[in-house]
N, C-alpha and C. Protein backbone atom coordinates (compact mmCIF):
# COMPACT_ATOMS: atom_id res chain seq x y z
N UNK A 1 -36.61 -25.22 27.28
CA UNK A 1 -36.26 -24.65 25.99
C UNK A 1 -35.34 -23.44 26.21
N UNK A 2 -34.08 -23.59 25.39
CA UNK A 2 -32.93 -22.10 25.89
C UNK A 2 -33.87 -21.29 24.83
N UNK A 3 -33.09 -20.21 25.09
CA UNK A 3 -33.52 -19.08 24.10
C UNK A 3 -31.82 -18.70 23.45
N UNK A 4 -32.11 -18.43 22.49
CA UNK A 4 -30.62 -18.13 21.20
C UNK A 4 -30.01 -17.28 21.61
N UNK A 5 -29.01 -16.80 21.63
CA UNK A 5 -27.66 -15.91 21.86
C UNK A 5 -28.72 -14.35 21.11
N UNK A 6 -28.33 -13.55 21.42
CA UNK A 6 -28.87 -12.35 20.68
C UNK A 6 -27.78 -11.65 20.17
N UNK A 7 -27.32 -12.34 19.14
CA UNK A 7 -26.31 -11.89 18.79
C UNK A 7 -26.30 -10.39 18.19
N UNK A 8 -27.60 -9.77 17.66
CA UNK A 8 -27.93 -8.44 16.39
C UNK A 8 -27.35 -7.52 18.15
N UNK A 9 -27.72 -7.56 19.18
CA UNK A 9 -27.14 -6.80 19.77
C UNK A 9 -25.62 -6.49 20.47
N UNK A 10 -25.10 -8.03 20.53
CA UNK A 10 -23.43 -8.17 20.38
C UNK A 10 -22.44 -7.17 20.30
N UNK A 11 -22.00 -6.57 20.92
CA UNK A 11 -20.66 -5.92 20.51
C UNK A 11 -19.75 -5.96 19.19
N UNK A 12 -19.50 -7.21 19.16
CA UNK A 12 -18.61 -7.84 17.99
C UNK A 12 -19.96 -7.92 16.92
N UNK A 13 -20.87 -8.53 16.65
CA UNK A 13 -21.69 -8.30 15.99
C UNK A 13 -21.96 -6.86 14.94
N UNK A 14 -22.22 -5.81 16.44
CA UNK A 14 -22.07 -4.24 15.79
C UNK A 14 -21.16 -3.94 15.16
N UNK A 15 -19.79 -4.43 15.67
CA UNK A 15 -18.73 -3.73 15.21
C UNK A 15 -18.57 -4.31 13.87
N UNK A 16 -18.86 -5.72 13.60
CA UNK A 16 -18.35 -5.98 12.13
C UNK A 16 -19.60 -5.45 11.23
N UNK A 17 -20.85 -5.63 11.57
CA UNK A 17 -21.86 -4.78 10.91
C UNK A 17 -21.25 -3.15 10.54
N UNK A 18 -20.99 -2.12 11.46
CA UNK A 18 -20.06 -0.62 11.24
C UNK A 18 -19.17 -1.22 10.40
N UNK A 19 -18.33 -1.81 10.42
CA UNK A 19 -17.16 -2.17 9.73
C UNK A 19 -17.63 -2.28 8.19
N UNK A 20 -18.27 -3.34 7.81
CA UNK A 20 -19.16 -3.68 6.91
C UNK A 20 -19.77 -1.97 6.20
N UNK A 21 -20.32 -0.94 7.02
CA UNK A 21 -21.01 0.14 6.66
C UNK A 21 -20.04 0.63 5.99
N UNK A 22 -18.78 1.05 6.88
CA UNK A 22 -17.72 1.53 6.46
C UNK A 22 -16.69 1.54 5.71
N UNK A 23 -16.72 0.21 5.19
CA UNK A 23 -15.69 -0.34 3.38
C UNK A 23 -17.33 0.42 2.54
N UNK A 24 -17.92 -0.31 2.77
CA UNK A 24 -19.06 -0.16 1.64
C UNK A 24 -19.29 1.64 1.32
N UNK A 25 -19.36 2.43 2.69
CA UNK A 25 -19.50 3.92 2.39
C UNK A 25 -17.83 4.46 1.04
N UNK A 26 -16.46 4.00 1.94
CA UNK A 26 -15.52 4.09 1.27
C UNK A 26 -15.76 3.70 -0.27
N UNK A 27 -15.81 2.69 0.24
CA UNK A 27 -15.48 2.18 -1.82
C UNK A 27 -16.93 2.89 -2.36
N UNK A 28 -18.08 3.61 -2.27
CA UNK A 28 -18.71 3.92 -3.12
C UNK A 28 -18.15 5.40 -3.60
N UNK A 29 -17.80 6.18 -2.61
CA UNK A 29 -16.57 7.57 -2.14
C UNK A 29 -15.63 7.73 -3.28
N UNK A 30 -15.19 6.34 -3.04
CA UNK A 30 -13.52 6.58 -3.87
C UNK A 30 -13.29 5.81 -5.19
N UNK A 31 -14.83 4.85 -5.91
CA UNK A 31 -14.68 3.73 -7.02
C UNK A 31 -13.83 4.74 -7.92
N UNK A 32 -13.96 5.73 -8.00
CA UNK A 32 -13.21 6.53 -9.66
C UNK A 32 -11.57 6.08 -9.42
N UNK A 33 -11.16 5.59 -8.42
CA UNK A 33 -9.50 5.92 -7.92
C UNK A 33 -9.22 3.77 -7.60
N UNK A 34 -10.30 3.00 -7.95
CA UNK A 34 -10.14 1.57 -7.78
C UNK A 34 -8.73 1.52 -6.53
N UNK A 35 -9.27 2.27 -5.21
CA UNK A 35 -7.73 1.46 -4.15
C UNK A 35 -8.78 1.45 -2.79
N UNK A 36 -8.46 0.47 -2.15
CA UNK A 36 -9.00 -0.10 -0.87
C UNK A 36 -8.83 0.84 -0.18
N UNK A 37 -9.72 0.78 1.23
CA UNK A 37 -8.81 1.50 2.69
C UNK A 37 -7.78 1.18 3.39
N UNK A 38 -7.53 -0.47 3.18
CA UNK A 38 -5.58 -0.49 2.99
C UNK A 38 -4.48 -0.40 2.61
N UNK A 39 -5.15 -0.15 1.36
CA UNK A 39 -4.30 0.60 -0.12
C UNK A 39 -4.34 2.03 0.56
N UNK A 40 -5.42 2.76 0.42
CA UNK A 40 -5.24 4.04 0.90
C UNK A 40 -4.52 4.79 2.29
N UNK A 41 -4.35 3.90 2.88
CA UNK A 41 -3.73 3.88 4.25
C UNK A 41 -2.37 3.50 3.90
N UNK A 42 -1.84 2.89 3.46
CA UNK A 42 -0.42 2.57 3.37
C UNK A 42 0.35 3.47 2.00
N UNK A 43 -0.57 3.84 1.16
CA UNK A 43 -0.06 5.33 0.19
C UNK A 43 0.25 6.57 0.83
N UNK A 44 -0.45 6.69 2.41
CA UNK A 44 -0.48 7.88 3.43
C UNK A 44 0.97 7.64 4.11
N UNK A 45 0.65 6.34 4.13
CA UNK A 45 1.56 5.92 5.83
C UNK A 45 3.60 6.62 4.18
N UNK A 46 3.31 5.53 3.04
CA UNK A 46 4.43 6.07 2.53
C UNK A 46 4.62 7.68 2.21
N UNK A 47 3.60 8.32 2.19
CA UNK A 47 4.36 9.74 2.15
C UNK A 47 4.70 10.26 3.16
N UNK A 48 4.32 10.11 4.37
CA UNK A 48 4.50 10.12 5.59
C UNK A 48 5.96 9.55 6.04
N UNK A 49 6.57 8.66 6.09
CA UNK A 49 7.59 7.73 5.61
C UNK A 49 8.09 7.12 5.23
N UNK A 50 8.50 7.81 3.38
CA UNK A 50 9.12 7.39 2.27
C UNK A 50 10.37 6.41 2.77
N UNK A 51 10.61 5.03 2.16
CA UNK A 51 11.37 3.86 2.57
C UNK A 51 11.34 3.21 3.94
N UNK A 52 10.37 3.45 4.45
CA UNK A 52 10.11 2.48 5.22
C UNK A 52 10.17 0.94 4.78
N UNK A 53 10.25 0.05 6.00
CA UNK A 53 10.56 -1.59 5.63
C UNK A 53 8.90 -1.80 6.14
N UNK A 54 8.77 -2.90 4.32
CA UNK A 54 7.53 -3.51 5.05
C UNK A 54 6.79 -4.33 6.48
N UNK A 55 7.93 -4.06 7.06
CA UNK A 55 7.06 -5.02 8.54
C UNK A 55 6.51 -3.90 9.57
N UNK A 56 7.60 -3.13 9.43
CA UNK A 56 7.46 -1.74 10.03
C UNK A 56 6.15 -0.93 9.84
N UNK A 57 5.96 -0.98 8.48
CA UNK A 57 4.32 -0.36 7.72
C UNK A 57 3.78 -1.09 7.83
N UNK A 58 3.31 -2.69 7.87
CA UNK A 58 2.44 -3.55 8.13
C UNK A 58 2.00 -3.13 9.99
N UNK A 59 2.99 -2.74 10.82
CA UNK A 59 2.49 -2.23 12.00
C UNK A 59 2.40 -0.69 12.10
N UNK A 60 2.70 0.14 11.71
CA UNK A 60 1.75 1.63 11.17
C UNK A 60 0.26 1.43 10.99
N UNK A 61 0.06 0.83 9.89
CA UNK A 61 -1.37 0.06 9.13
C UNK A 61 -1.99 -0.28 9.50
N UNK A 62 -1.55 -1.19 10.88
CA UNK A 62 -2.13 -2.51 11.37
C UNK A 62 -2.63 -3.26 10.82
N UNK A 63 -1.70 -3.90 9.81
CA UNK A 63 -2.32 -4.94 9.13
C UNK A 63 -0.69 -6.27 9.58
N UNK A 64 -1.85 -7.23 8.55
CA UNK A 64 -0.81 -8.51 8.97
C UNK A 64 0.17 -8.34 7.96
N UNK A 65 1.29 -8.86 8.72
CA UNK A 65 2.74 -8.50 7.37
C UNK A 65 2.46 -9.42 6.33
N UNK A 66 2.15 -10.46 6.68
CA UNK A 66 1.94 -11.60 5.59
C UNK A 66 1.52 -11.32 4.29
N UNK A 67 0.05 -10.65 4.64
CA UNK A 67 -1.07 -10.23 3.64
C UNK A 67 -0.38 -8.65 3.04
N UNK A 68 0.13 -8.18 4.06
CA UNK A 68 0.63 -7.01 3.50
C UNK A 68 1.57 -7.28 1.88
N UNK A 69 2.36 -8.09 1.99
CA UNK A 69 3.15 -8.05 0.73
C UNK A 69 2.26 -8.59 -0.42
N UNK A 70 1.01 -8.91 -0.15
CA UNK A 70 0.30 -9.38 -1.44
C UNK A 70 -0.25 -7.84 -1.81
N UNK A 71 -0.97 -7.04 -0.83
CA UNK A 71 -1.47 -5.68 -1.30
C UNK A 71 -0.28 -5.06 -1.81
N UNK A 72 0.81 -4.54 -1.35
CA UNK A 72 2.14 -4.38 -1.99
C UNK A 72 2.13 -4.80 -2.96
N UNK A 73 1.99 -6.17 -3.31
CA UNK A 73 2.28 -6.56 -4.48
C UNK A 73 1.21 -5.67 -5.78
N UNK A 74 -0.22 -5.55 -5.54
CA UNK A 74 -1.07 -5.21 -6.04
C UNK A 74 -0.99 -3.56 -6.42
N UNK A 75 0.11 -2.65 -5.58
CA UNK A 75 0.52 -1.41 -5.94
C UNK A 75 1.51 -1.33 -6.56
N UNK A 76 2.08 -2.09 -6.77
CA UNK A 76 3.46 -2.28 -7.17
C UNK A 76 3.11 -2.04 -8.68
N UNK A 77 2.17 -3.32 -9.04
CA UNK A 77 1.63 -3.67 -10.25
C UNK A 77 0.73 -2.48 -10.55
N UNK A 78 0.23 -1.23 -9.96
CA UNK A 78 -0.47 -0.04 -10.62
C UNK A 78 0.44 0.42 -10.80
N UNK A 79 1.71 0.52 -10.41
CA UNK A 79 2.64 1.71 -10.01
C UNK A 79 3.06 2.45 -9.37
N UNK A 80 2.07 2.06 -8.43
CA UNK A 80 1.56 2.64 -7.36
C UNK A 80 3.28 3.52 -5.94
N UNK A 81 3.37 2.04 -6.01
CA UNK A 81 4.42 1.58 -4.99
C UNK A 81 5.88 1.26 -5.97
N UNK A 82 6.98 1.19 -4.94
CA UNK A 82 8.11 0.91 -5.60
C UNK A 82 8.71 0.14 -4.20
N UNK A 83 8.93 -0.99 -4.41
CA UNK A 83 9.99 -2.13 -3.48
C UNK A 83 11.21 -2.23 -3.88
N UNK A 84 12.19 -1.91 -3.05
CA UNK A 84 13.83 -2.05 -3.43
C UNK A 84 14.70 -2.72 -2.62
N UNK A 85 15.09 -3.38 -2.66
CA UNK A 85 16.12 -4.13 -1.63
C UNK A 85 16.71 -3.16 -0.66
N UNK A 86 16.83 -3.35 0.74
CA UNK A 86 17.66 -2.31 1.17
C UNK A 86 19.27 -2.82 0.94
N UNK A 87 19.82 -1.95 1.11
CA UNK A 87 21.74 -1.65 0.52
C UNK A 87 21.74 -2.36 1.73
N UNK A 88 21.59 -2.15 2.71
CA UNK A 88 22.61 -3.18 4.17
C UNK A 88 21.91 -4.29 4.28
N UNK A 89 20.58 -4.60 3.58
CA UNK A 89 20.41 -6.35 4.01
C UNK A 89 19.21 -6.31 3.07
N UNK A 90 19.56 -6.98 1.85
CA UNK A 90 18.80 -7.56 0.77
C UNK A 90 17.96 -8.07 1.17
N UNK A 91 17.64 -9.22 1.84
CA UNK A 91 16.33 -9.49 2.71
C UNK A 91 15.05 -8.75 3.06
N UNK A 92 15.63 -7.19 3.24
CA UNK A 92 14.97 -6.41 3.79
C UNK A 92 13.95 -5.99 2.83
N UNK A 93 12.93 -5.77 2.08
CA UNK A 93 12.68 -4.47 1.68
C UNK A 93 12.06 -2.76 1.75
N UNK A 94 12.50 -2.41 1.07
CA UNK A 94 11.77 -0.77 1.41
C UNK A 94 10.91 -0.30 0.24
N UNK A 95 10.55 0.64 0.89
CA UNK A 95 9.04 0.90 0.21
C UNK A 95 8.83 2.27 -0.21
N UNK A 96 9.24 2.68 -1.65
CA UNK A 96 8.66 4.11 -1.57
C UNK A 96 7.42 4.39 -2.31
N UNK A 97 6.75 5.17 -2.43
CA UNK A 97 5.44 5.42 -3.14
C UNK A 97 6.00 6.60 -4.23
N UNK A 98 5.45 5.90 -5.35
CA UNK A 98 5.48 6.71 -6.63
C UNK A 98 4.85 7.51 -6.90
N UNK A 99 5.48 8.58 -7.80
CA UNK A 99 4.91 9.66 -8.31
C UNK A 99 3.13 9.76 -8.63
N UNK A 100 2.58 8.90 -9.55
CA UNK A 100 1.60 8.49 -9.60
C UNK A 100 0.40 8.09 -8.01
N UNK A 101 1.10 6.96 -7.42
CA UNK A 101 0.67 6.85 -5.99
C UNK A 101 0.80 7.91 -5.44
N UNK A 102 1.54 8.61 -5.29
CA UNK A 102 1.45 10.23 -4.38
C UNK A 102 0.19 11.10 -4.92
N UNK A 103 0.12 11.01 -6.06
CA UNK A 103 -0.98 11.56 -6.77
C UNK A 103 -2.34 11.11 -6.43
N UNK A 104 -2.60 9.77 -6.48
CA UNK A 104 -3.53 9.19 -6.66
C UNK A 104 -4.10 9.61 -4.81
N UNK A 105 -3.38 8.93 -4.23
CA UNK A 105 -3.72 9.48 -2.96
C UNK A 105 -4.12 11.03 -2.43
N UNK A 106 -3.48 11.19 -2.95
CA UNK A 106 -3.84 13.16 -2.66
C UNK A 106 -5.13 13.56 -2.82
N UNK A 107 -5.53 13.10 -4.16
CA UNK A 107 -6.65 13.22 -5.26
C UNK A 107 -7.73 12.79 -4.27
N UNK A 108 -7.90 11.26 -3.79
CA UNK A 108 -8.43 10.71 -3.07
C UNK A 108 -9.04 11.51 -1.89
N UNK A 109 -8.34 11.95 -1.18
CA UNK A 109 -8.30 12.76 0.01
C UNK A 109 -9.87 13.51 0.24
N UNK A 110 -10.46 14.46 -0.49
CA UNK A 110 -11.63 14.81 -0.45
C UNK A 110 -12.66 13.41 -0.62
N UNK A 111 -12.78 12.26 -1.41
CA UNK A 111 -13.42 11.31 -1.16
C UNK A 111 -13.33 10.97 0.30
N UNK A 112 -12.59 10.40 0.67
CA UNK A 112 -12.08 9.78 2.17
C UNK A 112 -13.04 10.67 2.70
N UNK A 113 -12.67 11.89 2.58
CA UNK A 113 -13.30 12.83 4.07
C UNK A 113 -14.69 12.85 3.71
N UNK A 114 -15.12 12.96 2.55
CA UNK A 114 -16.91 12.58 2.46
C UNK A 114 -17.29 11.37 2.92
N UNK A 115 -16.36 10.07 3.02
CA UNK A 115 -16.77 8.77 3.41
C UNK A 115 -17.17 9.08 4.66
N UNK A 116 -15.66 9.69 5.62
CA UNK A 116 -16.16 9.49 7.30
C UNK A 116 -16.92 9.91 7.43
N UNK A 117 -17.28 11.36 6.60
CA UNK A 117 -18.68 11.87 7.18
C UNK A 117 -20.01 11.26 7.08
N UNK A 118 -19.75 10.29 6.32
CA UNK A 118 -20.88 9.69 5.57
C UNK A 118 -21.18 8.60 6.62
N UNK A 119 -20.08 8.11 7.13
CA UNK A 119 -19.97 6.84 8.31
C UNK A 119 -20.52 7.31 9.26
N UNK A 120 -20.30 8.91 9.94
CA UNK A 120 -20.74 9.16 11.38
C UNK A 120 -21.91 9.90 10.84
N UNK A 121 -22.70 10.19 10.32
CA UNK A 121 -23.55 10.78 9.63
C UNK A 121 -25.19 11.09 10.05
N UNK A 122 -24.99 9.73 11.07
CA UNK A 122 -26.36 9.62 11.70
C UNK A 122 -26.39 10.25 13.26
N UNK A 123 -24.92 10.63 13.78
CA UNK A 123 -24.64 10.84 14.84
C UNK A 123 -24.78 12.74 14.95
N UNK A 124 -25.28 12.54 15.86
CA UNK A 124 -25.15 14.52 16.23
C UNK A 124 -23.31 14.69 16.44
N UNK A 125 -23.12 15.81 16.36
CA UNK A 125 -21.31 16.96 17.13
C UNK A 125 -20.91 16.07 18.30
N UNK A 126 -22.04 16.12 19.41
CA UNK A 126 -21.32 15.62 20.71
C UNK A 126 -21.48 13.71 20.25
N UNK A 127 -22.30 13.06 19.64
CA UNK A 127 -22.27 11.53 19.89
C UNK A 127 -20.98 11.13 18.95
N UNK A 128 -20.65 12.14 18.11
CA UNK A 128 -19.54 11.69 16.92
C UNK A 128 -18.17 12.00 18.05
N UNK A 129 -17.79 12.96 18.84
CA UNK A 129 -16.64 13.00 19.38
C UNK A 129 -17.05 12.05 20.49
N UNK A 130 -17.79 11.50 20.81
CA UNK A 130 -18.04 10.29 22.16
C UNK A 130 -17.72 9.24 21.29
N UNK A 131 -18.28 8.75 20.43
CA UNK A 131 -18.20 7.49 19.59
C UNK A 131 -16.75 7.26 19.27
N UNK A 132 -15.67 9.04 18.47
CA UNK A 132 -14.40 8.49 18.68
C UNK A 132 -13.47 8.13 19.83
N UNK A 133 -13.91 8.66 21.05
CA UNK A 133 -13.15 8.77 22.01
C UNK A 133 -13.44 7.43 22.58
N UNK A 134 -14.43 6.71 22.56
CA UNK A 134 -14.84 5.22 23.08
C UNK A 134 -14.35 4.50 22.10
N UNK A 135 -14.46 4.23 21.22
CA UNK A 135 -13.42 3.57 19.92
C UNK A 135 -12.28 3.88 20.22
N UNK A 136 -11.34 4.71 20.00
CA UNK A 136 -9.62 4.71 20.78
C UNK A 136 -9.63 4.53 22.06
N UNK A 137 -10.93 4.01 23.33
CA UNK A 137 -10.35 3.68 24.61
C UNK A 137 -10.42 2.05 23.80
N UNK A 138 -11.62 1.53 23.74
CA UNK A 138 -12.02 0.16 23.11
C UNK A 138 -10.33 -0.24 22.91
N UNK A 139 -10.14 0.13 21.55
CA UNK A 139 -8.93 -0.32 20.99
C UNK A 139 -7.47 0.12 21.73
N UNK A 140 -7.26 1.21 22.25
CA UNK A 140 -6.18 0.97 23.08
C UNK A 140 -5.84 0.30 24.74
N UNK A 141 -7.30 -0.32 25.37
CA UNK A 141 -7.30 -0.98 26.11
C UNK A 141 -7.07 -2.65 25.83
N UNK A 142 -7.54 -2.80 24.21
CA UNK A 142 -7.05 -4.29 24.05
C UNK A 142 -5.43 -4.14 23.58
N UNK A 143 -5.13 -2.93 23.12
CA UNK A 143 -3.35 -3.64 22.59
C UNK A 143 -2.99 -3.09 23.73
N UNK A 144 -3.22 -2.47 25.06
CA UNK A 144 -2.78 -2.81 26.09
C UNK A 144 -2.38 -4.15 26.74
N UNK A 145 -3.43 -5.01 26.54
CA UNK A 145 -3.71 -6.34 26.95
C UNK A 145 -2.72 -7.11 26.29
N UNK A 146 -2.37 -6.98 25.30
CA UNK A 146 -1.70 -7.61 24.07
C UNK A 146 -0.36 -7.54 24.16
């Protein structure tokens, strides 16, 4: 008789469980402002760099470009966002964030920072700067690989 995978202790397991903690802490943080943590991340990434081309911000983000132009699409439609053809290659587009989106994000900002705290929350000073520093080796040893 095998015995089952133990998966509740898994790596990948944990991580999408945290992951899971961590939309759910966000969106309870930020419901008054209805925008995701990829919405909120790519309203940053545009004030940060107003007209950027979406493929460019889909890798800022790290998100997939594909899916990216549907969330785009979904700021566009608050107002959020503004898409314009670029002048040297129509193909292209660029991306600035609107008056409103600049706002909305800003506003946001004190939510966000109650979320993370809310995420590392269970952790003491020293396990919260270990936990980030093993999370950015984690992840910059695989897009090493990559």
């Amino acid at each position: 008789m095998t015995k089952s995978f133990n998966f509740t202790a898994a790596p990948g397991h944990l991580i999408r469980r945290a992951h899971q903690l961590a939309v759910a802490i966000f969106m309870e943080e930020t419901a008054a402002f209805d925008a995701t943590p990829v919405q909120f991340a790519i309203l940053n990434a545009l004030i940060d760099r107003p007209g950027e081309d979406q493929i460019t911000l889909a890798g800022r983000v790290v998100f997939d470009p594909a899916t990216l132009g549907s969330v785009i699409g979904r700021l566009e439609a608050k107002e959020w966002v503004k898409r314009v053809a670029d002048p040297a290659d129509k193909r292209r587009k660029l991306l600035w964030i609107a008056p409103q989106g600049e706002q909305i994000a800003l506003q946001m900002q004190r939510a966000v920072s109650r979320a993370q705290q809310r995420i590392v929350g269970p952790l003491d000073e020293d396990e919260r700067a270990q936990f980030g520093l093993l999370l950015g080796k984690l992840i910059a040893g695989h897009e090493a690989d990559s």
